[in-house]
N, C-alpha and C. Protein backbone atom coordinates (compact mmCIF):
# COMPACT_ATOMS: atom_id res chain seq x y z
N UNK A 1 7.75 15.54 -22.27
CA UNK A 1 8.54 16.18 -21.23
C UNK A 1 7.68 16.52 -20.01
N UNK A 2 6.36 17.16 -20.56
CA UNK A 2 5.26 17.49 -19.01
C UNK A 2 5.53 16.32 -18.36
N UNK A 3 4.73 15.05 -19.18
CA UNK A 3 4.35 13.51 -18.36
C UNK A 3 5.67 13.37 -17.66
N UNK A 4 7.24 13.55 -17.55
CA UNK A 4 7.75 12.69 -17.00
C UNK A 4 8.20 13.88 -15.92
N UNK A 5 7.41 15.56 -16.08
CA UNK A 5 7.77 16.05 -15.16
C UNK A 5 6.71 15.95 -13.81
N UNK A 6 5.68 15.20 -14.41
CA UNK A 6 4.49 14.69 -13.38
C UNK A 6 4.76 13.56 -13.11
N UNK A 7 5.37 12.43 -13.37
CA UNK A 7 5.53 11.49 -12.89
C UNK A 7 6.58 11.32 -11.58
N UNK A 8 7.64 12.98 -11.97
CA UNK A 8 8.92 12.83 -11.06
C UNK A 8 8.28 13.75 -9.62
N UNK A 9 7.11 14.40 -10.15
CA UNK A 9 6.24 14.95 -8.98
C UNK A 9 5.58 14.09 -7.78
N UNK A 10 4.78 13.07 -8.83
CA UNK A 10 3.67 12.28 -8.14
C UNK A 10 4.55 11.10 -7.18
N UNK A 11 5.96 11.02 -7.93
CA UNK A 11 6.62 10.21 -7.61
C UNK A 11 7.27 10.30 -5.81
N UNK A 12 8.18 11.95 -5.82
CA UNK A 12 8.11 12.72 -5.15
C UNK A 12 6.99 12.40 -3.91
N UNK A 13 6.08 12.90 -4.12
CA UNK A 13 5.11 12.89 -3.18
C UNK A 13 4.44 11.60 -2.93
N UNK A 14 4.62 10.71 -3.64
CA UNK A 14 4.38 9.01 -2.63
C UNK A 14 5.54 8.48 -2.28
N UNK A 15 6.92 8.88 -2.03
CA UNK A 15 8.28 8.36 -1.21
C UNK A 15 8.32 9.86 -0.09
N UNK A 16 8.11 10.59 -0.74
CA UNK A 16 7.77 11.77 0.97
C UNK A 16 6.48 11.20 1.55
N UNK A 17 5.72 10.90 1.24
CA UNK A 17 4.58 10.61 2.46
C UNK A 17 4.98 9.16 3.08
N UNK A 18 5.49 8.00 1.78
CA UNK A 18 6.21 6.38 2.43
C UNK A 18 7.16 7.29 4.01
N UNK A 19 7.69 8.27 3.65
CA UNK A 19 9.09 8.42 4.71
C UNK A 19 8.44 8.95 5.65
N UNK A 20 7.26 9.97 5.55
CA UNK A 20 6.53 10.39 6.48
C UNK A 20 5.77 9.19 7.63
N UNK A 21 4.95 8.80 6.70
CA UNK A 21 4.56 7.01 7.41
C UNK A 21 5.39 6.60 8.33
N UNK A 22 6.82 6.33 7.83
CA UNK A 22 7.47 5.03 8.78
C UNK A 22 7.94 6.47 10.03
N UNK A 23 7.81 7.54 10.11
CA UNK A 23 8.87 8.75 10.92
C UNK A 23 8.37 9.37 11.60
N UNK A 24 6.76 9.16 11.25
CA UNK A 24 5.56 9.74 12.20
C UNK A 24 5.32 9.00 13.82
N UNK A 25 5.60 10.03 14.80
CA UNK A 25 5.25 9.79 16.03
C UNK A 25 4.19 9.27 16.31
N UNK A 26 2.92 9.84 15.91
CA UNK A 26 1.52 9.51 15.93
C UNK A 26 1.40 8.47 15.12
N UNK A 27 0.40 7.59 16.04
CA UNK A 27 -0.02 6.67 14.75
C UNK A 27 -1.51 6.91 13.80
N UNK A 28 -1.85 8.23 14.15
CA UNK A 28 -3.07 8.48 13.58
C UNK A 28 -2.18 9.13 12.18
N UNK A 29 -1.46 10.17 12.44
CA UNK A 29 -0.78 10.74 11.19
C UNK A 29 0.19 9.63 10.97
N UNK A 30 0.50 8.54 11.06
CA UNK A 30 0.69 7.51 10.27
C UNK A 30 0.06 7.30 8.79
N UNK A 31 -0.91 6.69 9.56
CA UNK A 31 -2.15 6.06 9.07
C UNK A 31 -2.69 7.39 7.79
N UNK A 32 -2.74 8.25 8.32
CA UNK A 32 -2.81 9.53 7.03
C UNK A 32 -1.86 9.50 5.95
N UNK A 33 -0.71 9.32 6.47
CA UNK A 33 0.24 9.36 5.69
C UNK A 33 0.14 7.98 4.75
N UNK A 34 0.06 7.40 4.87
CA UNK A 34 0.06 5.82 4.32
C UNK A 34 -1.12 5.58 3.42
N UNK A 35 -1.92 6.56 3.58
CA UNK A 35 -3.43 6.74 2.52
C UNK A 35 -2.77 7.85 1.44
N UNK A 36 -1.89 8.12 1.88
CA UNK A 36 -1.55 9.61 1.21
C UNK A 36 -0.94 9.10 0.17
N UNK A 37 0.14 7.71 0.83
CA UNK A 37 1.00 7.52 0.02
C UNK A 37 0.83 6.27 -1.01
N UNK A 38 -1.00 5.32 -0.59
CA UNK A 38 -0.95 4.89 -1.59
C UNK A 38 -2.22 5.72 -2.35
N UNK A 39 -2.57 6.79 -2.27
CA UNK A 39 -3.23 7.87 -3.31
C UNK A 39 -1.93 8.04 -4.43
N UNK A 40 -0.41 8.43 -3.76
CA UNK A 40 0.27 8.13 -4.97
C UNK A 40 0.47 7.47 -6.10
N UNK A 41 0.72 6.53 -5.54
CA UNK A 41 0.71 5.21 -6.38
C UNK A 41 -0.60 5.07 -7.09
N UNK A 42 -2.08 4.92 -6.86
CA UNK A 42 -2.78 5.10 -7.39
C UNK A 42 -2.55 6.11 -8.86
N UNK A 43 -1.74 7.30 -8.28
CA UNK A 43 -1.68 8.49 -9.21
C UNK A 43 -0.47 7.69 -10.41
N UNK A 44 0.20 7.02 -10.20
CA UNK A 44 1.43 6.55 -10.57
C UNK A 44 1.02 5.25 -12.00
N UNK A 45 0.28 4.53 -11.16
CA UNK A 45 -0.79 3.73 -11.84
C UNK A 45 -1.57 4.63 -12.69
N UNK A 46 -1.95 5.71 -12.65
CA UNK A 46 -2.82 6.21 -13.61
C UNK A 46 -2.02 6.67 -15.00
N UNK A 47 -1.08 7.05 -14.26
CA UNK A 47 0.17 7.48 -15.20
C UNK A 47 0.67 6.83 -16.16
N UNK A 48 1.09 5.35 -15.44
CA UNK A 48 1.73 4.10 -17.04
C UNK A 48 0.52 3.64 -17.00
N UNK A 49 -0.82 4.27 -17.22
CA UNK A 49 -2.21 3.77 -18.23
C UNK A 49 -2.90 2.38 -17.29
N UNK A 50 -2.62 2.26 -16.37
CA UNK A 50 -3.51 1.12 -15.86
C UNK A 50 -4.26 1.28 -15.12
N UNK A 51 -6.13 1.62 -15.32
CA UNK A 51 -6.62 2.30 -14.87
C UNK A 51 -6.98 1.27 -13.79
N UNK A 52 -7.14 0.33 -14.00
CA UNK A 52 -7.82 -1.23 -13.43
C UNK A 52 -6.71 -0.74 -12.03
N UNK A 53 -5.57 -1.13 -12.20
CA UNK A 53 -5.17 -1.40 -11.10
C UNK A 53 -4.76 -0.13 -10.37
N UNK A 54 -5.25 1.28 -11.04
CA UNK A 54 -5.43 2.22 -9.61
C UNK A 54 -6.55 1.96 -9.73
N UNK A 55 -7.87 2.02 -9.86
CA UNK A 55 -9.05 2.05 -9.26
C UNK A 55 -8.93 0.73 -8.25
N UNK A 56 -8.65 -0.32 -8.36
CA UNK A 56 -8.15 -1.64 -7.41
C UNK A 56 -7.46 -1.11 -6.13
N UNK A 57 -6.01 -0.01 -6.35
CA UNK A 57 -5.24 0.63 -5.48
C UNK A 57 -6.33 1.38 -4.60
N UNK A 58 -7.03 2.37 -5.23
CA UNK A 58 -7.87 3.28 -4.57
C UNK A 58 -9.00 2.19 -3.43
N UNK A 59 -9.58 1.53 -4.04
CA UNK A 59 -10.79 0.28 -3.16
C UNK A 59 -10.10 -0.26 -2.62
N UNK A 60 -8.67 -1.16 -2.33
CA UNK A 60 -8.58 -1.88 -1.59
C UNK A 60 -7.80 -1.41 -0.53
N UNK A 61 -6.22 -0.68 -1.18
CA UNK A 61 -5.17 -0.25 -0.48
C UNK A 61 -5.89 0.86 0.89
N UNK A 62 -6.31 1.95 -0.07
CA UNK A 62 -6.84 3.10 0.33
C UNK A 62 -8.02 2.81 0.88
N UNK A 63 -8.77 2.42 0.56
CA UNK A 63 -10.44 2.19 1.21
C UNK A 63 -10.15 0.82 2.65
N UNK A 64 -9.76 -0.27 2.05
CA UNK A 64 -10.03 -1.20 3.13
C UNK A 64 -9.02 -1.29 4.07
N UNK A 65 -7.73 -0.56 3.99
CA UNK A 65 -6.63 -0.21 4.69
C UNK A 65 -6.89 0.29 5.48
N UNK A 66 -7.40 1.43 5.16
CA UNK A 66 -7.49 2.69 5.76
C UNK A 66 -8.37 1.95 7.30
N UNK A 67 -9.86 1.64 6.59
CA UNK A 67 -10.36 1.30 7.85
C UNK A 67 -9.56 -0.05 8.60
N UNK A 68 -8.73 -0.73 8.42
CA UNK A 68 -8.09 -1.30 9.29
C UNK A 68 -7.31 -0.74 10.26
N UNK A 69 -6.59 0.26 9.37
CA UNK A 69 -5.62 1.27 10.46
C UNK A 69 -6.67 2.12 11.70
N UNK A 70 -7.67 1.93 11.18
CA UNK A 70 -8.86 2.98 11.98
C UNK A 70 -8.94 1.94 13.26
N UNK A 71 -9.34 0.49 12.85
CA UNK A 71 -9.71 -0.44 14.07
C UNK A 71 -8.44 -0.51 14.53
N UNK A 72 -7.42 -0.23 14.08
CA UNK A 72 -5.95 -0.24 14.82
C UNK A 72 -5.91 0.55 15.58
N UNK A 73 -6.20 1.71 15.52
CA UNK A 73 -6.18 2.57 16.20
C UNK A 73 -7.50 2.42 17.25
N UNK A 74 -8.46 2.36 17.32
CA UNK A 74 -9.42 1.93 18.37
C UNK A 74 -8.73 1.00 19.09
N UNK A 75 -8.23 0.18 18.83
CA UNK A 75 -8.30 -1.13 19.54
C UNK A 75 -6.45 -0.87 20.14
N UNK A 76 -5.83 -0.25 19.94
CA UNK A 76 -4.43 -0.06 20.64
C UNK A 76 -4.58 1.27 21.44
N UNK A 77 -5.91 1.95 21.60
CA UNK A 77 -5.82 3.50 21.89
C UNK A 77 -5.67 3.78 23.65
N UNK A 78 -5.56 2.83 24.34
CA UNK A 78 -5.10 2.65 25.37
C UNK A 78 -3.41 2.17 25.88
N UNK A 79 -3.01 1.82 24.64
CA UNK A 79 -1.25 1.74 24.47
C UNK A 79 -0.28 2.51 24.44
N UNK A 80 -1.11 4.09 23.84
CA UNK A 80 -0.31 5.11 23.23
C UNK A 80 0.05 5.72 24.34
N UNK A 81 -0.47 5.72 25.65
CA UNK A 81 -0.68 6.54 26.94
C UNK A 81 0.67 5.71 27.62
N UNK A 82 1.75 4.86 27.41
CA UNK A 82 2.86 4.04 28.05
C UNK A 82 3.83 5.28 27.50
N UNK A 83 4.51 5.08 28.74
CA UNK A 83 5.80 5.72 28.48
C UNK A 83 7.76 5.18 27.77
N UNK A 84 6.88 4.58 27.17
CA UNK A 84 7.93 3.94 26.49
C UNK A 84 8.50 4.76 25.33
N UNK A 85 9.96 4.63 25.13
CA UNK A 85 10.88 5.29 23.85
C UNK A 85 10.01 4.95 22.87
N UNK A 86 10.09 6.62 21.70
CA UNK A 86 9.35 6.48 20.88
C UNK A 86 10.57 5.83 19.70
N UNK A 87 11.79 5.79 19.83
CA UNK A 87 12.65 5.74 18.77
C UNK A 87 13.14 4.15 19.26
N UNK A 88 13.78 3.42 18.59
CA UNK A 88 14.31 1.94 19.03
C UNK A 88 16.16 2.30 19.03
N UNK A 89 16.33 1.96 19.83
CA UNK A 89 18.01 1.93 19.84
C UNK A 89 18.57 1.67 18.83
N UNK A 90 18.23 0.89 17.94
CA UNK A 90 19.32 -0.16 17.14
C UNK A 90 18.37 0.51 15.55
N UNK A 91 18.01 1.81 15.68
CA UNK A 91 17.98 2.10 14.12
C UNK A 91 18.79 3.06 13.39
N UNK A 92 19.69 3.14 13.99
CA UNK A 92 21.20 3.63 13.20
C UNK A 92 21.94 2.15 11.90
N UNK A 93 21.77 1.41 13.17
CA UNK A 93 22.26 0.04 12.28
C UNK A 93 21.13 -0.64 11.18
N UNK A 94 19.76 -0.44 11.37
CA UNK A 94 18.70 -0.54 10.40
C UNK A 94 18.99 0.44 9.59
N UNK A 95 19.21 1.48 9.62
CA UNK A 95 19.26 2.42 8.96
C UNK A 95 20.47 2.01 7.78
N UNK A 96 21.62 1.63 8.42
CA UNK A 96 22.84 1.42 7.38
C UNK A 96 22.43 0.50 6.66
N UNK A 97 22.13 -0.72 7.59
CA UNK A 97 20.93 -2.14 6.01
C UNK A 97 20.32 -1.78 5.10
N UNK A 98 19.42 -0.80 5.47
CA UNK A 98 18.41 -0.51 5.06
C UNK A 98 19.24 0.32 3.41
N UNK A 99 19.75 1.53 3.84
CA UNK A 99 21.19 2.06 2.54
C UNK A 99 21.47 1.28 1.68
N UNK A 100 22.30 0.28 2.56
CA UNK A 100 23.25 -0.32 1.84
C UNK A 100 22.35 -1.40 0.78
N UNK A 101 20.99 -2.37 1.36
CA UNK A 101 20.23 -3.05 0.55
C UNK A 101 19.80 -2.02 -0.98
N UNK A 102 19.65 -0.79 -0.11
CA UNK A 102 18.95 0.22 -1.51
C UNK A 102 19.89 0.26 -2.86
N UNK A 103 21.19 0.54 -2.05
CA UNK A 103 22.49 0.68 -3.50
C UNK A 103 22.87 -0.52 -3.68
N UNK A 104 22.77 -1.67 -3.01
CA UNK A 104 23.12 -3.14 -3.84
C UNK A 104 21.58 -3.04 -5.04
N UNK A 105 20.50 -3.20 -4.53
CA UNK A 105 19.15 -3.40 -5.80
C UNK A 105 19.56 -1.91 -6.48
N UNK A 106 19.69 -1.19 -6.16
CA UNK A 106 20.24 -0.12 -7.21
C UNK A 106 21.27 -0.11 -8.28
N UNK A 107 22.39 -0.90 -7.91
CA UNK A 107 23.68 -1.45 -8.41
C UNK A 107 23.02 -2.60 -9.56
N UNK A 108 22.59 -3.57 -8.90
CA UNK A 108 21.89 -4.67 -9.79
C UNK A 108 21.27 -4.11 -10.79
N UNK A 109 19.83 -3.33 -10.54
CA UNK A 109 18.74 -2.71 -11.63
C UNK A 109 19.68 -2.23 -12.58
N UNK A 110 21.34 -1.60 -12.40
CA UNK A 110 21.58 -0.60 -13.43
C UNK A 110 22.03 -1.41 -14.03
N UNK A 111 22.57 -2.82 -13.50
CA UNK A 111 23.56 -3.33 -14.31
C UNK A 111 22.57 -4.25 -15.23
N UNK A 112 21.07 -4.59 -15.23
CA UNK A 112 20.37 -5.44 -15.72
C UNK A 112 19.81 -4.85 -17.50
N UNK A 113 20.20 -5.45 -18.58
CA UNK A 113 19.76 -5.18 -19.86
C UNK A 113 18.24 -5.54 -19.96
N UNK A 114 17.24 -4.12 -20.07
CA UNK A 114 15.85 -4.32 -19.77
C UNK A 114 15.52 -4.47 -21.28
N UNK A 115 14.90 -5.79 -21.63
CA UNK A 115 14.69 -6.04 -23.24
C UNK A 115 13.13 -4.87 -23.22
N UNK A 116 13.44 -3.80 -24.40
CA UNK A 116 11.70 -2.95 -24.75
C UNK A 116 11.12 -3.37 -26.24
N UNK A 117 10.06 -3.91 -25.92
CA UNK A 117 9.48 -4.52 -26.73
C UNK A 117 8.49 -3.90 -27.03
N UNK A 118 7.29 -4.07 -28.04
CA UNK A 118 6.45 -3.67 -28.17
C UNK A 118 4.83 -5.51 -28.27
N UNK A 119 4.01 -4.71 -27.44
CA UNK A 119 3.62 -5.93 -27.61
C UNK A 119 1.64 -5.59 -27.99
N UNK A 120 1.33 -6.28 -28.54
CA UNK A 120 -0.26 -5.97 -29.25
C UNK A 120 -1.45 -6.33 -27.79
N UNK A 121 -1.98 -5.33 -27.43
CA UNK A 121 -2.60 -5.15 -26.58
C UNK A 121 -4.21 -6.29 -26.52
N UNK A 122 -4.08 -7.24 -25.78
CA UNK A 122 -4.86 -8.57 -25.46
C UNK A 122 -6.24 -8.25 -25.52
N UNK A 123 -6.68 -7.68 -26.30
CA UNK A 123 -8.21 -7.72 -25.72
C UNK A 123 -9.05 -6.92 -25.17
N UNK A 124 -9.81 -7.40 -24.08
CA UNK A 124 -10.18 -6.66 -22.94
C UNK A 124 -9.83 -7.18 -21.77
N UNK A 125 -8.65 -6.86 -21.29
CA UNK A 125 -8.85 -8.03 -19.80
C UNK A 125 -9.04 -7.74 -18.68
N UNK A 126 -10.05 -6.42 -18.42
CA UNK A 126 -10.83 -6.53 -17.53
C UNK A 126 -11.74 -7.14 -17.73
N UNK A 127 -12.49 -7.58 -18.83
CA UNK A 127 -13.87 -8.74 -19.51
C UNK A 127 -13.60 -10.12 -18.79
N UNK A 128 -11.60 -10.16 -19.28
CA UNK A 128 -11.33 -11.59 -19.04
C UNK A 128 -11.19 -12.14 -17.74
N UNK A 129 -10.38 -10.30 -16.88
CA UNK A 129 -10.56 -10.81 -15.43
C UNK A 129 -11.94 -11.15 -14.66
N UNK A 130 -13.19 -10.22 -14.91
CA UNK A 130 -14.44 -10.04 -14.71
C UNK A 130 -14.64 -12.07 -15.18
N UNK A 131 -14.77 -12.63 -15.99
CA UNK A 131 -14.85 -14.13 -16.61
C UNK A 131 -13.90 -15.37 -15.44
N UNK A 132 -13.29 -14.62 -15.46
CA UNK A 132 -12.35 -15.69 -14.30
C UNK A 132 -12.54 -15.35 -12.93
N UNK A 133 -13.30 -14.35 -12.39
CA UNK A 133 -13.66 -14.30 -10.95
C UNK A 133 -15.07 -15.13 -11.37
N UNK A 134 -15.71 -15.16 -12.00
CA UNK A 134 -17.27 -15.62 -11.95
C UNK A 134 -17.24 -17.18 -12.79
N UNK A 135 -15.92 -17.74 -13.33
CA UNK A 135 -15.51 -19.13 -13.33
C UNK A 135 -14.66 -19.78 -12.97
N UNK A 136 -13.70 -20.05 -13.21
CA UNK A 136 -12.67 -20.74 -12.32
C UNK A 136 -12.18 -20.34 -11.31
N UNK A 137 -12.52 -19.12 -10.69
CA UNK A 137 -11.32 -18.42 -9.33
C UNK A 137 -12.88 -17.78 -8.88
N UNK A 138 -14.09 -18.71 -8.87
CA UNK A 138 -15.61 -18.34 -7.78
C UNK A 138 -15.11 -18.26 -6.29
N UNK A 139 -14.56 -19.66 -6.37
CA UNK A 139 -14.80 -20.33 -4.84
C UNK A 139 -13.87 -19.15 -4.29
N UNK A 140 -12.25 -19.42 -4.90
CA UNK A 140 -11.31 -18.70 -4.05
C UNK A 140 -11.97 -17.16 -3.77
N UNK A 141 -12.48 -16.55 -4.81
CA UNK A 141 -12.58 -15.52 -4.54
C UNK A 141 -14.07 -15.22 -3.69
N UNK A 142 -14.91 -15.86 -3.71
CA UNK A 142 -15.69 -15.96 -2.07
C UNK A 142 -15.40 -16.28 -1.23
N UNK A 143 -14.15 -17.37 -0.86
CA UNK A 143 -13.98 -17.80 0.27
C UNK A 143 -13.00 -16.27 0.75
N UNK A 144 -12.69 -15.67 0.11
CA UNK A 144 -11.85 -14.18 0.52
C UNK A 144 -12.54 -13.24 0.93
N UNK A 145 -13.59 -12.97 0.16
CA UNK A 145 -14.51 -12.27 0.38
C UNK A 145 -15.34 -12.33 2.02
N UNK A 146 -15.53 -13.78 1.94
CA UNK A 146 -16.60 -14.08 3.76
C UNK A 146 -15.27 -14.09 4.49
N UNK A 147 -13.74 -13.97 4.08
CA UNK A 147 -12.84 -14.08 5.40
C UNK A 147 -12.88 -12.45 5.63
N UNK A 148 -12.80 -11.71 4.51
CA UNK A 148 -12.41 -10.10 5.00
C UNK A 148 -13.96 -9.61 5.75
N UNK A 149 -15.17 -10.28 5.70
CA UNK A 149 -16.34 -10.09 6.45
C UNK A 149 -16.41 -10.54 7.78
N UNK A 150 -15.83 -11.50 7.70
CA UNK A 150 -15.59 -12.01 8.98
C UNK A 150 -14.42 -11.48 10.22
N UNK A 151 -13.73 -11.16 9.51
CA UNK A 151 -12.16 -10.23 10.18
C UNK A 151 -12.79 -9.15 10.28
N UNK A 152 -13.71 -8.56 9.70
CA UNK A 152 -14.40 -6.47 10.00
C UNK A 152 -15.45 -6.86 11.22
N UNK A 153 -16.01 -8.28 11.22
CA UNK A 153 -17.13 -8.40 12.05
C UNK A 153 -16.18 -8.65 13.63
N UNK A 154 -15.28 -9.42 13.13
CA UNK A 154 -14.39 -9.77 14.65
C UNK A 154 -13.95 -8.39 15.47
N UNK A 155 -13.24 -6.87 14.35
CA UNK A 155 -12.68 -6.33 14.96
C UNK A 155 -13.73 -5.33 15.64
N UNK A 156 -14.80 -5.58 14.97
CA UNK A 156 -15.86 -4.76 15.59
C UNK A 156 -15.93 -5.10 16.64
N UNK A 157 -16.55 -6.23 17.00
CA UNK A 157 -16.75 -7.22 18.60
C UNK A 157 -16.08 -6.59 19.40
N UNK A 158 -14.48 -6.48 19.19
CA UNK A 158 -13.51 -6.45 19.56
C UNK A 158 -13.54 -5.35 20.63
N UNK A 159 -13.53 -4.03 19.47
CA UNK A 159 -13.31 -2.93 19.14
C UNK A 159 -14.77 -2.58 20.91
N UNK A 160 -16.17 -3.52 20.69
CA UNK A 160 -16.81 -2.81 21.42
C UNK A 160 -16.39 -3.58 23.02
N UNK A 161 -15.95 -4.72 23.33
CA UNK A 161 -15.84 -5.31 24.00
C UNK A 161 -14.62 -4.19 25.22
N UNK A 162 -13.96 -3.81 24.44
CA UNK A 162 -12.71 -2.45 25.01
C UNK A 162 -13.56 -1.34 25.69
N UNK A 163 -15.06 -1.09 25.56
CA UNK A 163 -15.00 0.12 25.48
C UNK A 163 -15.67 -0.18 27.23
């Protein structure tokens, strides 16, 4: 009964910070908000036992996000000063899509028979994932690696070329 009264907490507080994100004027408290809200999920992930993929959530979402939103913010910080509407006309009618998509996948999920199984736990497969980055998925996963080095080195350039 605690666990699912922490889960309806943690839960809580990563769809209030998602709503905060998209509703925030600032794009610095954006960007807060959006670390906030995948610290949730991280928390959420810790919750149904998968430690792998919050510690993954925490390094990539949260860590390499974050500093993107940072060079976002450097590099647009001369934009924010336009006097342009902060709200878009036409999000009353996003807004009703947006509803109405939620209670159709809402409608669907309830109507779907979720088979619960029990199934014998594989191993180690962080060993196995750790085995398949360092054999068959080398290349891909260096050639990812020198692109996200190369994209931090560009926005830097970038970033000083503005100033």
């Amino acid at each position: 009964m605690l666990l699912r009264l922490i889960f309806v907490v943690v839960s809580a507080f990563t769809l209030g910070f998602a709503l905060l994100m998209v509703t925030a004027r600032s794009l610095f408290h954006s960007a807060l908000a959006m670390a906030a809200s995948f610290l949730g999920v991280a928390a959420l992930y810790i919750l149904l036992e998968a430690e792998f993929l919050a510690g993954v959530q925490i390094l990539i979402y949260v860590g390499a996000i974050a500093i993107l939103i940072i060079f976002a913010i450097m590099l647009s910080r001369g934009t924010m000063r336009t006097a342009e509407p902060v709200v878009n006309k036409q999000w009353p009618f996003v807004a009703v899509v947006a509803l109405s998509l939620f209670g159709l996948l809402a409608f669907l999920v309830s109507q779907v028979a979720w088979p619960a199984r029990s199934a014998e736990p594989m191993g180690d497969p962080i060993a196995a994932l750790g085995k398949a980055f360092v054999g068959p998925y080398v290349v891909p996963f260096e050639v990812a690696s020198v692109l996200l080095v190369v994209a931090m080195i560009g926005a830097i350039i970038i970033a000083r070329e503005k100033e």
